[in-house]
C-alpha atoms as a PDB file:
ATOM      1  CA  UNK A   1      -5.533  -0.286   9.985  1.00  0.00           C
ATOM      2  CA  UNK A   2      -4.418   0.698   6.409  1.00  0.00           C
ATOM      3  CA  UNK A   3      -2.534  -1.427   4.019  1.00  0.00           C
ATOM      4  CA  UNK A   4      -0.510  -0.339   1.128  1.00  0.00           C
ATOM      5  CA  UNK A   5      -0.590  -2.757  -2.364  1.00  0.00           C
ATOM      6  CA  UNK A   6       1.520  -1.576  -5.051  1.00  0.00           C
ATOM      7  CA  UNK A   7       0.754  -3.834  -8.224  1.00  0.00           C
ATOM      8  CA  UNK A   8       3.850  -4.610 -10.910  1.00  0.00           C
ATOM      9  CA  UNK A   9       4.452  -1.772 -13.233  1.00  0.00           C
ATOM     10  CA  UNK A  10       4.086  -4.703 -16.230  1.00  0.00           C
ATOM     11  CA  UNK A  11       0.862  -5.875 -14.383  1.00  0.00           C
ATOM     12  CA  UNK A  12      -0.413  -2.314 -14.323  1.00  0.00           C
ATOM     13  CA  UNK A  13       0.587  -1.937 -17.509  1.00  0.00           C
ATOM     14  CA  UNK A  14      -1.258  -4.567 -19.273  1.00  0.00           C
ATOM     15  CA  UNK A  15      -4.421  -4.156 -16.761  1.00  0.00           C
ATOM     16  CA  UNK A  16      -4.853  -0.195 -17.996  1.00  0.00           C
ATOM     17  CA  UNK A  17      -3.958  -1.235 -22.047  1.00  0.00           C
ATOM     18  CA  UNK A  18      -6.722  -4.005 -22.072  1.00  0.00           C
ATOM     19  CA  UNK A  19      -9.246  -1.774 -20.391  1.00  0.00           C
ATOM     20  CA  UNK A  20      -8.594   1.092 -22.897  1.00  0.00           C
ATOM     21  CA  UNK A  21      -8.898  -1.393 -25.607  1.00  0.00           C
ATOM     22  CA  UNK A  22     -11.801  -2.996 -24.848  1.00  0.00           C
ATOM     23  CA  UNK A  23     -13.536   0.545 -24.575  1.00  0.00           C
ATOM     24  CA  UNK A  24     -12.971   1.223 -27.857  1.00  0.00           C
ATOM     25  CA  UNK A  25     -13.621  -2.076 -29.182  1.00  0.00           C
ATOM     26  CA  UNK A  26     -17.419  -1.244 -27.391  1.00  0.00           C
ATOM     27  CA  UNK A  27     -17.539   1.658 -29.017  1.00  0.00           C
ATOM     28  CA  UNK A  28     -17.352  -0.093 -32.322  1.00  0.00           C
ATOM     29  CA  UNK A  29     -20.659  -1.720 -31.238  1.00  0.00           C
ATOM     30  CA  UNK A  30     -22.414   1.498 -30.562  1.00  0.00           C
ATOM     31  CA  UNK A  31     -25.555   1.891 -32.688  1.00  0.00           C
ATOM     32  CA  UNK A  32     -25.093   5.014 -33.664  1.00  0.00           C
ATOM     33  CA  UNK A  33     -22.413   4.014 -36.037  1.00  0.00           C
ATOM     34  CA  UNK A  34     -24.561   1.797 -38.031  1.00  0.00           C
ATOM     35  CA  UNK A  35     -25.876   2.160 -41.360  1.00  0.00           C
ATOM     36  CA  UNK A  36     -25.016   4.975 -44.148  1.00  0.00           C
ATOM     37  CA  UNK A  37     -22.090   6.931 -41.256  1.00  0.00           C
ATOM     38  CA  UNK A  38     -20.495   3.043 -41.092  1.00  0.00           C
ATOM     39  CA  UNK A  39     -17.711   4.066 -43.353  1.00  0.00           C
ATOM     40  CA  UNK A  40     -17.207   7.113 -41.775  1.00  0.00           C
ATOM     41  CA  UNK A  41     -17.255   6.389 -38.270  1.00  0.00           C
ATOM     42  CA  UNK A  42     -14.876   3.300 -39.319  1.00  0.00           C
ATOM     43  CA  UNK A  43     -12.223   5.578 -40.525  1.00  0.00           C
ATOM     44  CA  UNK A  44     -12.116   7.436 -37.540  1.00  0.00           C
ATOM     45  CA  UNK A  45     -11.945   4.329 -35.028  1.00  0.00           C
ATOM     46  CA  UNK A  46      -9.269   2.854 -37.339  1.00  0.00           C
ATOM     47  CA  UNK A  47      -7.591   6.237 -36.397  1.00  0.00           C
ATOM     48  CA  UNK A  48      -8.203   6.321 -32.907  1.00  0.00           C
ATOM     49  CA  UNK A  49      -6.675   2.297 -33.051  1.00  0.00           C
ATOM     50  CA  UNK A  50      -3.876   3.869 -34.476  1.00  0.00           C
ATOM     51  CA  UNK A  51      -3.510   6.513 -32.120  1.00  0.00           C
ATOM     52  CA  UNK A  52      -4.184   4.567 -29.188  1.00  0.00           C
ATOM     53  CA  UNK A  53      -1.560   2.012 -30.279  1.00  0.00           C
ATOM     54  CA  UNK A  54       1.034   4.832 -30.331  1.00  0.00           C
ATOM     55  CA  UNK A  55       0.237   5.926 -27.213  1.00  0.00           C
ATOM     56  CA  UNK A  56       0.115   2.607 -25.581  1.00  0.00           C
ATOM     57  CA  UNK A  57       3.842   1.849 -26.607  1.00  0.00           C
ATOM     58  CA  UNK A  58       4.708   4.718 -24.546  1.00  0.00           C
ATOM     59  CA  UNK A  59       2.263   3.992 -21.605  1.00  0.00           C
ATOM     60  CA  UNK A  60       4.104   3.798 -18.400  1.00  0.00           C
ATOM     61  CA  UNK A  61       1.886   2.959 -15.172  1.00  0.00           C
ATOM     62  CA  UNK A  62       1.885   2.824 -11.628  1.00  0.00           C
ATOM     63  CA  UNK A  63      -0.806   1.364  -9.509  1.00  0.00           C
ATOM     64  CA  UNK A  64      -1.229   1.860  -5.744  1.00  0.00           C
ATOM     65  CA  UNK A  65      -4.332   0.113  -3.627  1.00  0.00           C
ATOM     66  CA  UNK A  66      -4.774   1.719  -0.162  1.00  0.00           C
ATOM     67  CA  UNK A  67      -6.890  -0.294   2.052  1.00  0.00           C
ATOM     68  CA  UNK A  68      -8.300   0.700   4.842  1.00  0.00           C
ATOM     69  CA  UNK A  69     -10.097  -1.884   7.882  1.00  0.00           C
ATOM     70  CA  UNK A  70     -11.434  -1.806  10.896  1.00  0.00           C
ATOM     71  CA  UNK A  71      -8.745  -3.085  13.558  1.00  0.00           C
ATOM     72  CA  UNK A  72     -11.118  -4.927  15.524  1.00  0.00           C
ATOM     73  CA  UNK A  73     -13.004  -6.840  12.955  1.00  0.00           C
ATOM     74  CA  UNK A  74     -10.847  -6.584   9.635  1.00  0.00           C
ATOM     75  CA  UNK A  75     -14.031  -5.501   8.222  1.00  0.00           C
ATOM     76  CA  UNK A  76     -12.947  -3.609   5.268  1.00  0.00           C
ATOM     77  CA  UNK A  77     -13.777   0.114   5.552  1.00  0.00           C
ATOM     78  CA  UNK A  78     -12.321   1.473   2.113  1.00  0.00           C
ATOM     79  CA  UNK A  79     -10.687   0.631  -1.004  1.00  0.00           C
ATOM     80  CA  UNK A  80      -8.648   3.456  -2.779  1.00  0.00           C
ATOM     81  CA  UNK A  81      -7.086   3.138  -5.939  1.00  0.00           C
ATOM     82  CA  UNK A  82      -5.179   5.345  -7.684  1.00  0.00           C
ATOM     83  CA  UNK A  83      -3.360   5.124 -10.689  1.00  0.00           C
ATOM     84  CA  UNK A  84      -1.308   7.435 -12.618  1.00  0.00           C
ATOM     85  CA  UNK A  85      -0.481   6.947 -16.652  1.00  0.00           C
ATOM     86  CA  UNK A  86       2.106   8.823 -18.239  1.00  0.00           C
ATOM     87  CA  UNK A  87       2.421   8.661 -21.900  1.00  0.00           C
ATOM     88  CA  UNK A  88       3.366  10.328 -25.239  1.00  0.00           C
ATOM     89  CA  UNK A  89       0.821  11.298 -28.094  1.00  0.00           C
ATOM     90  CA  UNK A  90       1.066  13.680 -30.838  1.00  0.00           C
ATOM     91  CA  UNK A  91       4.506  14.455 -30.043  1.00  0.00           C
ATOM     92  CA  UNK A  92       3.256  15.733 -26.904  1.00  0.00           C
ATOM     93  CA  UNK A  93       4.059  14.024 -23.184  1.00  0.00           C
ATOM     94  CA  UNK A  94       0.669  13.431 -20.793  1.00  0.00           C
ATOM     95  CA  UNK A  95      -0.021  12.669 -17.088  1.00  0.00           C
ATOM     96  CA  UNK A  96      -3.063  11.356 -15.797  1.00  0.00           C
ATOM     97  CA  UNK A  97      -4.184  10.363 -12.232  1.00  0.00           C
ATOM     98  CA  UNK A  98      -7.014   8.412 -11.708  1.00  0.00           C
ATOM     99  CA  UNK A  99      -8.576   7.659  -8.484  1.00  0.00           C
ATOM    100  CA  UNK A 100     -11.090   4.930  -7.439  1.00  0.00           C
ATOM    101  CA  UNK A 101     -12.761   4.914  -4.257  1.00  0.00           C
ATOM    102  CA  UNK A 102     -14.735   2.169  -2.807  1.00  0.00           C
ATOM    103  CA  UNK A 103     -16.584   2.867   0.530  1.00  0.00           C
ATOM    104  CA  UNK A 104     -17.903  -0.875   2.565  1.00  0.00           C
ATOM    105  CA  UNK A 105     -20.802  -1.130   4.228  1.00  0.00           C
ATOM    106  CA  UNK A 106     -21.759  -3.401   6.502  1.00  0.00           C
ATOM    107  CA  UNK A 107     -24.686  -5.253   5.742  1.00  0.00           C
ATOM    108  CA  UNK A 108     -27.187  -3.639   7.679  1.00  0.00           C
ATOM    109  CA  UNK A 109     -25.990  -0.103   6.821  1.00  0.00           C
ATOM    110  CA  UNK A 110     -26.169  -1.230   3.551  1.00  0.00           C
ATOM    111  CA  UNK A 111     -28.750   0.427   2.031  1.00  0.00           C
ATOM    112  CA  UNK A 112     -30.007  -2.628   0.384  1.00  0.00           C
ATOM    113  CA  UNK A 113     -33.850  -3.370   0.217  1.00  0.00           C
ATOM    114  CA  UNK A 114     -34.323  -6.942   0.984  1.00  0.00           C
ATOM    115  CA  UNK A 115     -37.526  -9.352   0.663  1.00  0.00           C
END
């Protein structure tokens, strides 16, 4: 048994913009761009905010969630996302797919060491 989830375009949207944000606001936390390169690495993240701004206003998304279960139990079997971003940067148009895949267990097929 399979099911097919398509999120909102705005939903997807929103859900790929805040994750690309908050990577680069992590990577403004890195150690490495502490002390005397500070200024340095600052000017190019301000860059890349910049950059990633521009592209963002021309992100377009699309989100689809296959799910797959077992008939008998509903026990999930798999969980595949994929999720394609089309945008503009640099004057230049870009398409990217990127796929998720989640494989379920059951518990003792797990793999998991236990007390």
């Amino acid at each position: 048994m399979q099911f097919r989830i398509e999120l909102d375009e705005d939903a997807a949207r929103k859900r790929m913009a805040n994750s690309l944000r908050a990577d680069l606001a992590s990577l403004r936390k890195e150690k490495v761009f502490a002390g005397k390169n500070r200024a340095a690495a600052e000017q190019v993240l301000s860059k890349a905010d910049k950059t990633l701004e521009q592209a963002l206003s021309t992100l377009q998304v699309s989100t689809v969630c296959l799910w797959s279960a077992d008939p008998r139990t509903w026990f999930p079997r798999q969980l595949k996302e994929e999720t394609v971003l089309e945008y503009t940067s640099g004057g230049r148009s870009y398409r990217e797919k990127r796929v998720s895949v989640t494989n379920f267990q059951r518990q003792d097929r797990s793999g998991t060491i236990r007390k």
